[in-house]
PDB file of N, CA and C in Angstrom:
ATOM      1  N   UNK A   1       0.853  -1.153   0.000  1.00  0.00           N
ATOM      2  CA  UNK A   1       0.000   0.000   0.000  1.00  0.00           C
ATOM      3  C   UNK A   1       0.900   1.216   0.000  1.00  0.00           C
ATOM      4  N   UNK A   2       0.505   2.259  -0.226  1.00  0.00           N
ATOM      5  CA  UNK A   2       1.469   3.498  -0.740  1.00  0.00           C
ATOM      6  C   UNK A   2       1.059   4.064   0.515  1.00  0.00           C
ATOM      7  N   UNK A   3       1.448   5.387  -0.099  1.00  0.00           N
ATOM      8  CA  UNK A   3       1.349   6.752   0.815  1.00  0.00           C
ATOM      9  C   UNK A   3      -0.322   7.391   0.706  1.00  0.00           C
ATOM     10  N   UNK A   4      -0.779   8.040   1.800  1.00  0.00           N
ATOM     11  CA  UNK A   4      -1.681   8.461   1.466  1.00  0.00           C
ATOM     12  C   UNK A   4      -2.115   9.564   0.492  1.00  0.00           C
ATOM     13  N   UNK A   5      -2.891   9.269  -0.518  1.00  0.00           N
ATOM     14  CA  UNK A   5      -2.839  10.141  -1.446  1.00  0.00           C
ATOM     15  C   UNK A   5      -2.336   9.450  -2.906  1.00  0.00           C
ATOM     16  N   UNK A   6      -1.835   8.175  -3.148  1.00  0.00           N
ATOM     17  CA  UNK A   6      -1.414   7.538  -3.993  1.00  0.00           C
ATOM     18  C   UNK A   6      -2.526   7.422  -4.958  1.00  0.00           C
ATOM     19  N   UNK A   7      -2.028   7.075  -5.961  1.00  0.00           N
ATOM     20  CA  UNK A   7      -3.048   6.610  -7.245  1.00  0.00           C
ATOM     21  C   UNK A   7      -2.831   5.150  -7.649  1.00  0.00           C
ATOM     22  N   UNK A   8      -3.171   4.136  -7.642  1.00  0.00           N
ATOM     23  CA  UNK A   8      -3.551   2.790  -8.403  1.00  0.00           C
ATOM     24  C   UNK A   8      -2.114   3.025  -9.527  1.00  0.00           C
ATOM     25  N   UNK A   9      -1.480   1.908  -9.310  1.00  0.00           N
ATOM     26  CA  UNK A   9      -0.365   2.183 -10.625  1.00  0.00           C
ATOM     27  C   UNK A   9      -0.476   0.775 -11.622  1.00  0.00           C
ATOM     28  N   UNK A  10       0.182   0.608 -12.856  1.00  0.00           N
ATOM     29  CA  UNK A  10       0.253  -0.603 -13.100  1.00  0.00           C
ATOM     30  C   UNK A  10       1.246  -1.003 -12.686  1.00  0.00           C
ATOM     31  N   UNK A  11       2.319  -0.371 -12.138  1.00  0.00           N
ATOM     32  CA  UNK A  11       3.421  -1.618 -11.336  1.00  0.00           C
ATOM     33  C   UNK A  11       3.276  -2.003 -10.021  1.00  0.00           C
ATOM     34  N   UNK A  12       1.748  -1.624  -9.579  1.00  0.00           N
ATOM     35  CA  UNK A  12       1.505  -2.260  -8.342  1.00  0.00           C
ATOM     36  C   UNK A  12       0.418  -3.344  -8.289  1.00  0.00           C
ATOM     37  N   UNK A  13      -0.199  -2.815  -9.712  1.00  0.00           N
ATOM     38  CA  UNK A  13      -1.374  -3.937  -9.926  1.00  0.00           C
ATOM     39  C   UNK A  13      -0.341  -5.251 -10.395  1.00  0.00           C
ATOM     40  N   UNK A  14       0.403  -5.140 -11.412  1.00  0.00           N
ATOM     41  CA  UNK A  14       1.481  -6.092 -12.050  1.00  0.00           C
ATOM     42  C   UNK A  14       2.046  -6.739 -11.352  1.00  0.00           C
ATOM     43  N   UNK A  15       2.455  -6.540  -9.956  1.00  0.00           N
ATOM     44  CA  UNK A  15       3.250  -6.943  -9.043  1.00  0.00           C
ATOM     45  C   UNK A  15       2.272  -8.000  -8.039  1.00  0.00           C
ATOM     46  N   UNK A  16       1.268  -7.056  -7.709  1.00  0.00           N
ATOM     47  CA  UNK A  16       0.296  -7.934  -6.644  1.00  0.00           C
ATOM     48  C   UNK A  16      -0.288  -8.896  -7.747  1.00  0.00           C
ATOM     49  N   UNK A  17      -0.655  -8.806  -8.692  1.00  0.00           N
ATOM     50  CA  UNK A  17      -0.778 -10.444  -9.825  1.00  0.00           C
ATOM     51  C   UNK A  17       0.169 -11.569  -9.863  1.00  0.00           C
ATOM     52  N   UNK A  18       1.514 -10.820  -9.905  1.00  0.00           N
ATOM     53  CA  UNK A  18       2.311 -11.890 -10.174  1.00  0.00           C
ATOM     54  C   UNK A  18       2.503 -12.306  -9.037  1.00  0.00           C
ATOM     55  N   UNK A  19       2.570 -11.337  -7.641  1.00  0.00           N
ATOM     56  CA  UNK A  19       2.776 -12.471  -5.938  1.00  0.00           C
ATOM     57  C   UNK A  19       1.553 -13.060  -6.018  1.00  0.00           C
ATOM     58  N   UNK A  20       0.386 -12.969  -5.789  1.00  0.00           N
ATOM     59  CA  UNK A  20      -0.838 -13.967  -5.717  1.00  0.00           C
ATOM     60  C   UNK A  20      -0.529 -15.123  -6.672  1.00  0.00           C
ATOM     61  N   UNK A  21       0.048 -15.093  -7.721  1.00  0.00           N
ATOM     62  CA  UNK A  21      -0.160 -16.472  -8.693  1.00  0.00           C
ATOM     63  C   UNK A  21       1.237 -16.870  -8.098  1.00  0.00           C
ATOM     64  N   UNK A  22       2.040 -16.551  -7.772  1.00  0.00           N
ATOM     65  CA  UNK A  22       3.273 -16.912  -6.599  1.00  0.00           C
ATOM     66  C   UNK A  22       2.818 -18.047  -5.114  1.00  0.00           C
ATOM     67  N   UNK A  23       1.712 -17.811  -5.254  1.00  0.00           N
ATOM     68  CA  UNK A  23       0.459 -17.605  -3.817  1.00  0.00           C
ATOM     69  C   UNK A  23      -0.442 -18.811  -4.236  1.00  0.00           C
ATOM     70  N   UNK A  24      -0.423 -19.001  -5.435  1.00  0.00           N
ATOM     71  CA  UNK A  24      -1.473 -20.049  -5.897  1.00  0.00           C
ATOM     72  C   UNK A  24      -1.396 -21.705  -5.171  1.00  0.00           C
ATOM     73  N   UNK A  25      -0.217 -22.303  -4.970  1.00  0.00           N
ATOM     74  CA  UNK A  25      -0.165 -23.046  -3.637  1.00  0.00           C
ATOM     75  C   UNK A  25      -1.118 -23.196  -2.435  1.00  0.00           C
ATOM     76  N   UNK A  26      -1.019 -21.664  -2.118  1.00  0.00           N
ATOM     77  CA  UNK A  26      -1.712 -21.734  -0.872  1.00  0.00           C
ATOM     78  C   UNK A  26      -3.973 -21.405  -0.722  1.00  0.00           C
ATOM     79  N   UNK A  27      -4.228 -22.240   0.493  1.00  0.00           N
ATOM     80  CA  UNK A  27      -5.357 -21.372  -0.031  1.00  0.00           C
ATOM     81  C   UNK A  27      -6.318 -20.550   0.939  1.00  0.00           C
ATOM     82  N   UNK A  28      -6.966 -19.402   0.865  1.00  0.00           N
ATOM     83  CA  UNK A  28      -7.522 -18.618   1.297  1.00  0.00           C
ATOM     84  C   UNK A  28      -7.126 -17.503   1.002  1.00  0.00           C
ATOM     85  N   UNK A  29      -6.196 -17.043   0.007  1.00  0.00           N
ATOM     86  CA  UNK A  29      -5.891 -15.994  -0.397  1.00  0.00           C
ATOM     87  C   UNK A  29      -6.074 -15.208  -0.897  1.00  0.00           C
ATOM     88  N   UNK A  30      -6.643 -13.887  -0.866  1.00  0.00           N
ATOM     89  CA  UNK A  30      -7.050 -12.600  -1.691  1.00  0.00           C
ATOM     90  C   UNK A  30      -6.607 -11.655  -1.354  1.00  0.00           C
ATOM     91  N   UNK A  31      -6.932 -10.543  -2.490  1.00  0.00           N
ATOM     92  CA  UNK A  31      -6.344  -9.344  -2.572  1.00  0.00           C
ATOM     93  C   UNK A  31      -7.259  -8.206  -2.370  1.00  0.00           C
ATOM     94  N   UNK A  32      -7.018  -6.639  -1.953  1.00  0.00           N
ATOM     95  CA  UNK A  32      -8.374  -5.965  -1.898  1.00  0.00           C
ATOM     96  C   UNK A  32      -7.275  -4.893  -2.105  1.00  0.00           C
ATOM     97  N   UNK A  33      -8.018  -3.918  -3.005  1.00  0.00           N
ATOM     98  CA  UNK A  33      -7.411  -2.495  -3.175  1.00  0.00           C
ATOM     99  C   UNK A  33      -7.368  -2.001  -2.429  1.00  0.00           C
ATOM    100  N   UNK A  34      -6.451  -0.843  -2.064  1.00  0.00           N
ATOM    101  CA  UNK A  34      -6.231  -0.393  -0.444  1.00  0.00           C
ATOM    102  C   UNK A  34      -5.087   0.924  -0.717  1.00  0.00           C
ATOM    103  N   UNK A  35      -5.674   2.257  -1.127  1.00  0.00           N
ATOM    104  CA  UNK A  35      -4.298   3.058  -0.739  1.00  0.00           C
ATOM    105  C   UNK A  35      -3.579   3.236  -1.646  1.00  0.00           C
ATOM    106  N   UNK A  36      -4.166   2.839  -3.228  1.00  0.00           N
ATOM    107  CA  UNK A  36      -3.216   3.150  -4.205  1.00  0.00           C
ATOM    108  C   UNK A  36      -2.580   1.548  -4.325  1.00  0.00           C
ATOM    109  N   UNK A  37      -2.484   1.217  -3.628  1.00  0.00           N
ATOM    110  CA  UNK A  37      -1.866  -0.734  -3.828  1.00  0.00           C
ATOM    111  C   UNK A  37      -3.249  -1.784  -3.475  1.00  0.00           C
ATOM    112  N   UNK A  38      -2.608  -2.747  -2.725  1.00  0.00           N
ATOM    113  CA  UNK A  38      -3.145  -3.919  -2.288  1.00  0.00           C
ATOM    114  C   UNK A  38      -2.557  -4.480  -1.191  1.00  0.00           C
ATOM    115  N   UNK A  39      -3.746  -4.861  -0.366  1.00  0.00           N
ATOM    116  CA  UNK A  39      -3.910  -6.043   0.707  1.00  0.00           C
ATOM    117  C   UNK A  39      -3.612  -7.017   0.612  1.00  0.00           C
ATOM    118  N   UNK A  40      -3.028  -7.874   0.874  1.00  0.00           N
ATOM    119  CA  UNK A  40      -3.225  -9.250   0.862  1.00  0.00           C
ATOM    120  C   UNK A  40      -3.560  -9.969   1.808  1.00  0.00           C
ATOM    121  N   UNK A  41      -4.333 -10.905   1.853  1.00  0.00           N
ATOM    122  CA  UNK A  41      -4.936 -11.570   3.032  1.00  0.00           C
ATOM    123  C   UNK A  41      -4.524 -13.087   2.965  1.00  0.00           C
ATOM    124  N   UNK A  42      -5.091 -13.839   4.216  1.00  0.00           N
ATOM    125  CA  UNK A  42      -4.990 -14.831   4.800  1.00  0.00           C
ATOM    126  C   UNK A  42      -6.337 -15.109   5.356  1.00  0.00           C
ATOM    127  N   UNK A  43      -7.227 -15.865   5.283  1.00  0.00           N
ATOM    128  CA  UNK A  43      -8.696 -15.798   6.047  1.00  0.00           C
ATOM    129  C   UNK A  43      -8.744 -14.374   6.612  1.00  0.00           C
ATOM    130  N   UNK A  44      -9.208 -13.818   5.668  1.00  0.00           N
ATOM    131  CA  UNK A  44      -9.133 -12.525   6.506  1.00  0.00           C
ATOM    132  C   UNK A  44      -7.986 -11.522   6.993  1.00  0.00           C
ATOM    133  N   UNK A  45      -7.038 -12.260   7.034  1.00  0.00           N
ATOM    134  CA  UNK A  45      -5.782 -11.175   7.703  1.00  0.00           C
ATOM    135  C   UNK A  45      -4.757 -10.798   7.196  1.00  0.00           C
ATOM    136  N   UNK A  46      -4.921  -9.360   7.361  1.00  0.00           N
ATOM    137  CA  UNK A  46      -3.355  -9.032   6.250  1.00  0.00           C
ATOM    138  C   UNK A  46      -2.467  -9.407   6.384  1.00  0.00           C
ATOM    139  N   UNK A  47      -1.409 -10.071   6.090  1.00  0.00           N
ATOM    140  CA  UNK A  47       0.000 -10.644   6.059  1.00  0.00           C
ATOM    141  C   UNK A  47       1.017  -9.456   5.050  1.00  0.00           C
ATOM    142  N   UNK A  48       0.266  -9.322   3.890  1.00  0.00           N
ATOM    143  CA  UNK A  48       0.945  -9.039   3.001  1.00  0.00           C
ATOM    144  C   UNK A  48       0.908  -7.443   2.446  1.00  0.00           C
ATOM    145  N   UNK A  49       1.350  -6.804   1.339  1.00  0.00           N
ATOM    146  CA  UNK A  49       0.861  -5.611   0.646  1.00  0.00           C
ATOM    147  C   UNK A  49       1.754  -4.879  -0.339  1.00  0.00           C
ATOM    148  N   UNK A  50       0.773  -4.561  -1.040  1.00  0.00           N
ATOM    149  CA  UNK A  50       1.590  -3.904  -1.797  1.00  0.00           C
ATOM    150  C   UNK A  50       1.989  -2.765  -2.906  1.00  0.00           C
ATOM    151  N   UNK A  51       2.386  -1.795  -2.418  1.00  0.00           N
ATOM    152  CA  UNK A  51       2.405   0.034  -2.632  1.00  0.00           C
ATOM    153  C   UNK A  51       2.080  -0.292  -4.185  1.00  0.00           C
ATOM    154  N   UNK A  52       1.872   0.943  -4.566  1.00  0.00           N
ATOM    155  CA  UNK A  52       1.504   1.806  -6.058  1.00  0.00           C
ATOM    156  C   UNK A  52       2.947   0.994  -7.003  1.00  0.00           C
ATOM    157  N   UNK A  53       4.175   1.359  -6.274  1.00  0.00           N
ATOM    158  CA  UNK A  53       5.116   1.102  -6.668  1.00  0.00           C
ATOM    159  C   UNK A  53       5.673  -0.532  -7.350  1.00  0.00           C
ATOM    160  N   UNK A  54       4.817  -1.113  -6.669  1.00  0.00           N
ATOM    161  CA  UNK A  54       4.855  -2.198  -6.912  1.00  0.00           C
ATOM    162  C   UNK A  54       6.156  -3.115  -5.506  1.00  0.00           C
ATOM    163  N   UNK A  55       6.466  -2.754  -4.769  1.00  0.00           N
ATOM    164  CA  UNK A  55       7.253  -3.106  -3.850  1.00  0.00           C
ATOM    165  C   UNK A  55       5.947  -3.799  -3.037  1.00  0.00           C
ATOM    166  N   UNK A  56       6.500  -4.918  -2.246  1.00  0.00           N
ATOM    167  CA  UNK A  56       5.963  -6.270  -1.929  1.00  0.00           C
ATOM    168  C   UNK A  56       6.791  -6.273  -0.652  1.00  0.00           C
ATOM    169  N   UNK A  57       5.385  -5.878   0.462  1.00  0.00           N
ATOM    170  CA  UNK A  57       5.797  -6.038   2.132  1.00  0.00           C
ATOM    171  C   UNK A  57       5.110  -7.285   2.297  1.00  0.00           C
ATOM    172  N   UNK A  58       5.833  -7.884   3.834  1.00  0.00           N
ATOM    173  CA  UNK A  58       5.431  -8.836   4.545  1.00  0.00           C
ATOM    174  C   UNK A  58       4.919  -8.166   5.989  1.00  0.00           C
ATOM    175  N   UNK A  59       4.005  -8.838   6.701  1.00  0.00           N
ATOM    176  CA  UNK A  59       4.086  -8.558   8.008  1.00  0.00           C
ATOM    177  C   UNK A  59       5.013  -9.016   8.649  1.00  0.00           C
ATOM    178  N   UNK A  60       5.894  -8.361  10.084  1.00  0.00           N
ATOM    179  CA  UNK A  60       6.791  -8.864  10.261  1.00  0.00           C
ATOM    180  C   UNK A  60       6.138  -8.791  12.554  1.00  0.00           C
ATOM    181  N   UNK A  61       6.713  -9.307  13.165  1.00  0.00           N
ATOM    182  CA  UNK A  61       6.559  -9.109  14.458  1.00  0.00           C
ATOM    183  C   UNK A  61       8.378  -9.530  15.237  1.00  0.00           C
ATOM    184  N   UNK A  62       8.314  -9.228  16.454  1.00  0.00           N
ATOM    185  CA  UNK A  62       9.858  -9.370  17.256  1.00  0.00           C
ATOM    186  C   UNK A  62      10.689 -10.237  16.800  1.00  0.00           C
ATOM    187  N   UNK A  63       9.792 -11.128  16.480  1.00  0.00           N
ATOM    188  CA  UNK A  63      10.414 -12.818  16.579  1.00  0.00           C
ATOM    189  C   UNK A  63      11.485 -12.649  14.749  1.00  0.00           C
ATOM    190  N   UNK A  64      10.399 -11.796  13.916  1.00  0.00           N
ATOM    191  CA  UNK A  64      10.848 -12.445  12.148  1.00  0.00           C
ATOM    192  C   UNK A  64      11.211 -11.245  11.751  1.00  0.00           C
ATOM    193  N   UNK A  65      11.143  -9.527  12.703  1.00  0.00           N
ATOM    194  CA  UNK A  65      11.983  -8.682  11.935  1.00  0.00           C
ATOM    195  C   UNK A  65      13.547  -8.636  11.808  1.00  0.00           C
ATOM    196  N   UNK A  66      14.167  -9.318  13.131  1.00  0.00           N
ATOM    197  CA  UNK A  66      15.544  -9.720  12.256  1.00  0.00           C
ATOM    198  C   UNK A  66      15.822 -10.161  10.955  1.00  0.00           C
ATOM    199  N   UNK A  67      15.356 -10.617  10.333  1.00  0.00           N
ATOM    200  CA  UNK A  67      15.880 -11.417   9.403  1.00  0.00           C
ATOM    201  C   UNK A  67      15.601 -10.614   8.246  1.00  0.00           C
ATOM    202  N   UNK A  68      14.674 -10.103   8.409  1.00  0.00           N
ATOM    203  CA  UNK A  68      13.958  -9.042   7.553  1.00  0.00           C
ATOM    204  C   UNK A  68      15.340  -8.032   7.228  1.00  0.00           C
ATOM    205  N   UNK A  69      15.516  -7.208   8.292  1.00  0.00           N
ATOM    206  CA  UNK A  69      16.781  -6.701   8.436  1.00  0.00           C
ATOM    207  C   UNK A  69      18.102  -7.188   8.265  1.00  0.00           C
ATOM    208  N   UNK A  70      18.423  -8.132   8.589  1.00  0.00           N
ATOM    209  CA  UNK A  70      19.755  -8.978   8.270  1.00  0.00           C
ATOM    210  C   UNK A  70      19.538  -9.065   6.311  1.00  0.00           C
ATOM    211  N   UNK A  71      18.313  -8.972   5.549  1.00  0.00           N
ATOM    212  CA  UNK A  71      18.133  -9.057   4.496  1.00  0.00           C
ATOM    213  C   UNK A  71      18.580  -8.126   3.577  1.00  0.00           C
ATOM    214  N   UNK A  72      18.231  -6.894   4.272  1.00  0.00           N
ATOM    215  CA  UNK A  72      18.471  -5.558   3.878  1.00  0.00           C
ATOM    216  C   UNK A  72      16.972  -5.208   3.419  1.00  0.00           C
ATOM    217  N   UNK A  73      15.830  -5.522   4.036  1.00  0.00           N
ATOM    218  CA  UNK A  73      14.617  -5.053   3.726  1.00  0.00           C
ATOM    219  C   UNK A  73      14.267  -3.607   4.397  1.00  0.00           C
ATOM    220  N   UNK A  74      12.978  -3.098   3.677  1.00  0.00           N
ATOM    221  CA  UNK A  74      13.201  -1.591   4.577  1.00  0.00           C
ATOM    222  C   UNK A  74      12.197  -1.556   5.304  1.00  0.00           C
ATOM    223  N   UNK A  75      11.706  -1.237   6.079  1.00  0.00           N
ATOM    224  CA  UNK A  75      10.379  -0.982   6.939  1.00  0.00           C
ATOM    225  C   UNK A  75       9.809   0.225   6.032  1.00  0.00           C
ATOM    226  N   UNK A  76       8.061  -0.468   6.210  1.00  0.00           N
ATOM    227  CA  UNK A  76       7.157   0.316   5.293  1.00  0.00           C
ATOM    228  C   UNK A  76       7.153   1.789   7.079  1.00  0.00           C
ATOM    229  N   UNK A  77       6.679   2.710   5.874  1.00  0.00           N
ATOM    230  CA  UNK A  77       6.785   4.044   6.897  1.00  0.00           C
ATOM    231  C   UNK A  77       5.993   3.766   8.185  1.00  0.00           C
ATOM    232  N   UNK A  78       4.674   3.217   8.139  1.00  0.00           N
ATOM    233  CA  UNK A  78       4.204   3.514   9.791  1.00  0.00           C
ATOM    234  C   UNK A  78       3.452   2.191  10.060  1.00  0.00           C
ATOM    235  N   UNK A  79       3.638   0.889   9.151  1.00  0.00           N
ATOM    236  CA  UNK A  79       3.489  -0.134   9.469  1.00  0.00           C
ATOM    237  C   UNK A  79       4.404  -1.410   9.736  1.00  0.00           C
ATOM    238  N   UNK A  80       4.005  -2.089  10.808  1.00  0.00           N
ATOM    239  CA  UNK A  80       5.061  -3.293  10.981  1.00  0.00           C
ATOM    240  C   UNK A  80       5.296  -4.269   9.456  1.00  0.00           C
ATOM    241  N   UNK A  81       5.449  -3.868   8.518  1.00  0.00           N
ATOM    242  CA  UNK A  81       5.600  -4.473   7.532  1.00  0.00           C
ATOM    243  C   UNK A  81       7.330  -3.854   6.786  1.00  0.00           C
ATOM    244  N   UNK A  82       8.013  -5.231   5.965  1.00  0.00           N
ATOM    245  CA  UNK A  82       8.932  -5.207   5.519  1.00  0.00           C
ATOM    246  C   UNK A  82       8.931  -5.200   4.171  1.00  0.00           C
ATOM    247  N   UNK A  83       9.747  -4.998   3.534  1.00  0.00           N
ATOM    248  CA  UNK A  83      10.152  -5.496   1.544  1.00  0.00           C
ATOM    249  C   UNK A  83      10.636  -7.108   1.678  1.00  0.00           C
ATOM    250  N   UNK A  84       9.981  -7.682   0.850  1.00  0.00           N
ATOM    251  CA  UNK A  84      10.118  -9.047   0.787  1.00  0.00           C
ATOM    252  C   UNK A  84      11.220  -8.374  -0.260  1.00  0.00           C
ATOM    253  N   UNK A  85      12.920  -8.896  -0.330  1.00  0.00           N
ATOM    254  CA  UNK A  85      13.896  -8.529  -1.060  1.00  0.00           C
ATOM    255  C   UNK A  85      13.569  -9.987  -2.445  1.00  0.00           C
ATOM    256  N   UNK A  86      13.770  -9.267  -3.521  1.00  0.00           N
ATOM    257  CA  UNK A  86      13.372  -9.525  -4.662  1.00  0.00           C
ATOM    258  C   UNK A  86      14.838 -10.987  -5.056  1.00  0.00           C
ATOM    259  N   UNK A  87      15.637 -11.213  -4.167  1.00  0.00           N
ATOM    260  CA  UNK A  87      16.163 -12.672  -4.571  1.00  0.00           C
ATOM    261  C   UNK A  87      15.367 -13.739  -3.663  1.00  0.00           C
ATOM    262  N   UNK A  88      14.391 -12.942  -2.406  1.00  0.00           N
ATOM    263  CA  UNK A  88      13.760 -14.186  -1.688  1.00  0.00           C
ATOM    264  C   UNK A  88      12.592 -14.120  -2.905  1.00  0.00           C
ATOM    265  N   UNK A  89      11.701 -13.687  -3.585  1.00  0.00           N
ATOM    266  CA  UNK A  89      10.913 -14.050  -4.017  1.00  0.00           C
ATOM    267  C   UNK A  89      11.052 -14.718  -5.495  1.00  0.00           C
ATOM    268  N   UNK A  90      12.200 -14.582  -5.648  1.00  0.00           N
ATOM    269  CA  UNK A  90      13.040 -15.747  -6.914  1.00  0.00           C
ATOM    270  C   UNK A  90      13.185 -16.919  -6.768  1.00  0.00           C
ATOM    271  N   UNK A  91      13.127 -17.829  -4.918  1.00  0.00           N
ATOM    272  CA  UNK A  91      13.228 -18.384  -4.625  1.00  0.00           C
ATOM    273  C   UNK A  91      12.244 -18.799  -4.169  1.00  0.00           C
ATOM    274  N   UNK A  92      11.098 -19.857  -4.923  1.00  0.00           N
ATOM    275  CA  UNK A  92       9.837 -20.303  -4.582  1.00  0.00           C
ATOM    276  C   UNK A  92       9.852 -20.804  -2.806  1.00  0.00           C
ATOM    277  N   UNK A  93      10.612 -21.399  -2.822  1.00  0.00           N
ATOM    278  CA  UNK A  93      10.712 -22.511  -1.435  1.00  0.00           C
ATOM    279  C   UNK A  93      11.243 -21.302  -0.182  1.00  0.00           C
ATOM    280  N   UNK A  94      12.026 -20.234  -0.707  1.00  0.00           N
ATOM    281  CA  UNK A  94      12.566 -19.708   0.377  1.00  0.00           C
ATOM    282  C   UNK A  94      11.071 -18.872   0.720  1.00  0.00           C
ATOM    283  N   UNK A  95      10.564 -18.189  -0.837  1.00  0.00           N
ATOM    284  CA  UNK A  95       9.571 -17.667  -0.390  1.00  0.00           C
ATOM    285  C   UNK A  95       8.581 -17.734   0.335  1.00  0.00           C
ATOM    286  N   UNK A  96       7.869 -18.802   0.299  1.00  0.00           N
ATOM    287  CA  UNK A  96       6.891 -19.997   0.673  1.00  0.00           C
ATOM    288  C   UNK A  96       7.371 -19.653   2.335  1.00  0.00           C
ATOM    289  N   UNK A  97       8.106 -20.056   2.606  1.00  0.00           N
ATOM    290  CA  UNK A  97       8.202 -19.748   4.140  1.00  0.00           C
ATOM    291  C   UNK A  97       8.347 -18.221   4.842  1.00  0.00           C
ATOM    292  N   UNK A  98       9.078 -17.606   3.975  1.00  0.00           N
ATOM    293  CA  UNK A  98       8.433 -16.317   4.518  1.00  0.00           C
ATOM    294  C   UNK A  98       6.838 -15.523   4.035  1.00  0.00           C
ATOM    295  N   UNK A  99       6.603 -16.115   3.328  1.00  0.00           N
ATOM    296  CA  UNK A  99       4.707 -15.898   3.408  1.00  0.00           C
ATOM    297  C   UNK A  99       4.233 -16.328   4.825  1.00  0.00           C
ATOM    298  N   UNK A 100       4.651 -17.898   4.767  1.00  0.00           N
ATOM    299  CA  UNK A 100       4.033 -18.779   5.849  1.00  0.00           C
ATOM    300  C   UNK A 100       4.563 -18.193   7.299  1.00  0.00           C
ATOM    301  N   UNK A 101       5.433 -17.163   7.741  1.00  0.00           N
ATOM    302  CA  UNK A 101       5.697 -16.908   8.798  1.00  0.00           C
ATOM    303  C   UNK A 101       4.617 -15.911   8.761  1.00  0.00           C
ATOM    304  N   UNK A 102       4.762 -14.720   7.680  1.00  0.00           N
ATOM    305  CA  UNK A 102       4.198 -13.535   7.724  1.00  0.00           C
ATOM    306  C   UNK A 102       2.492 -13.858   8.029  1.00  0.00           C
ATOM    307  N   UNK A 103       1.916 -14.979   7.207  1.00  0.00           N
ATOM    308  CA  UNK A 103       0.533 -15.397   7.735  1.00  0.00           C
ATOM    309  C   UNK A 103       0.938 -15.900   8.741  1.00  0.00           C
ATOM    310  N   UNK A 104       1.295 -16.389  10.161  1.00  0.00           N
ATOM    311  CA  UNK A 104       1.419 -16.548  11.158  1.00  0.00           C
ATOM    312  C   UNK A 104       1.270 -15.358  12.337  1.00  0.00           C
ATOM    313  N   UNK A 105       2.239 -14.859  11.462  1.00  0.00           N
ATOM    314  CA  UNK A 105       2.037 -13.233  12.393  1.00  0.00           C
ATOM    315  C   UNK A 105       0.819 -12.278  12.292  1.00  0.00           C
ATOM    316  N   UNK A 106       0.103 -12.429  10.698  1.00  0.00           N
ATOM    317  CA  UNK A 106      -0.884 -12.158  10.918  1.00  0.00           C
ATOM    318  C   UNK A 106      -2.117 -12.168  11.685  1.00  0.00           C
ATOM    319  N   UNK A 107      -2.035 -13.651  12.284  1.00  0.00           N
ATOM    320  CA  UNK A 107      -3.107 -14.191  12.854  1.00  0.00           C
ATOM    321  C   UNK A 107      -2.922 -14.274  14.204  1.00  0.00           C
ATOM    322  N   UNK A 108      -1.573 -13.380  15.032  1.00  0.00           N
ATOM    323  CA  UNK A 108      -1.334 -13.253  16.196  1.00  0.00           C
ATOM    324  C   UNK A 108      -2.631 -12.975  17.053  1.00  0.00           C
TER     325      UNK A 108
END
């Protein structure tokens, strides 16, 4: 999700298509416009999102923002959410588990 005040981009629509079919594995998953980007959910709970820009956060909590950081991800401005760094999402299997943490944390 962007900044407030954002506009709908196609490299954010382009981006949240290609993580959901990334996503197709799993199931209960949808997306909802939100802010110029997208939501991503889990039964209901955001895990995921993703700005105008097309940049692709995770939720993160105490336990999984290290790693986030050890990644070189950036923290979104005023939410506990990170940049999923674009060699983890090259990596189906690595990815897959940081979804599966981030829906975990969602559902704290």
């Amino acid at each position: 999700m962007g900044e407030k005040g954002d506009k709908s981009s196609n490299a954010g629509t382009l981006a949240a298509e290609e993580f959901l079919a990334k996503l197709g594995h799993l199931d209960d998953i949808t997306s909802k416009k939100m802010f110029g980007g997208y939501g991503i959910f889990h039964d209901d709970n955001m895990f995921g999102m993703v700005n105008s820009q097309g940049e692709i956060f995770l939720k993160v909590n105490d336990d999984t923002k290290p790693r986030y950081e050890d990644a070189g991800a950036t923290k979104h401005s005023r939410m506990p959410y990170y940049t999923m760094p674009p060699y983890i999402m090259e990596d189906h299997a690595v990815m897959s588990i940081w979804v599966e943490e981030a829906i975990g944390v969602a559902g704290e």
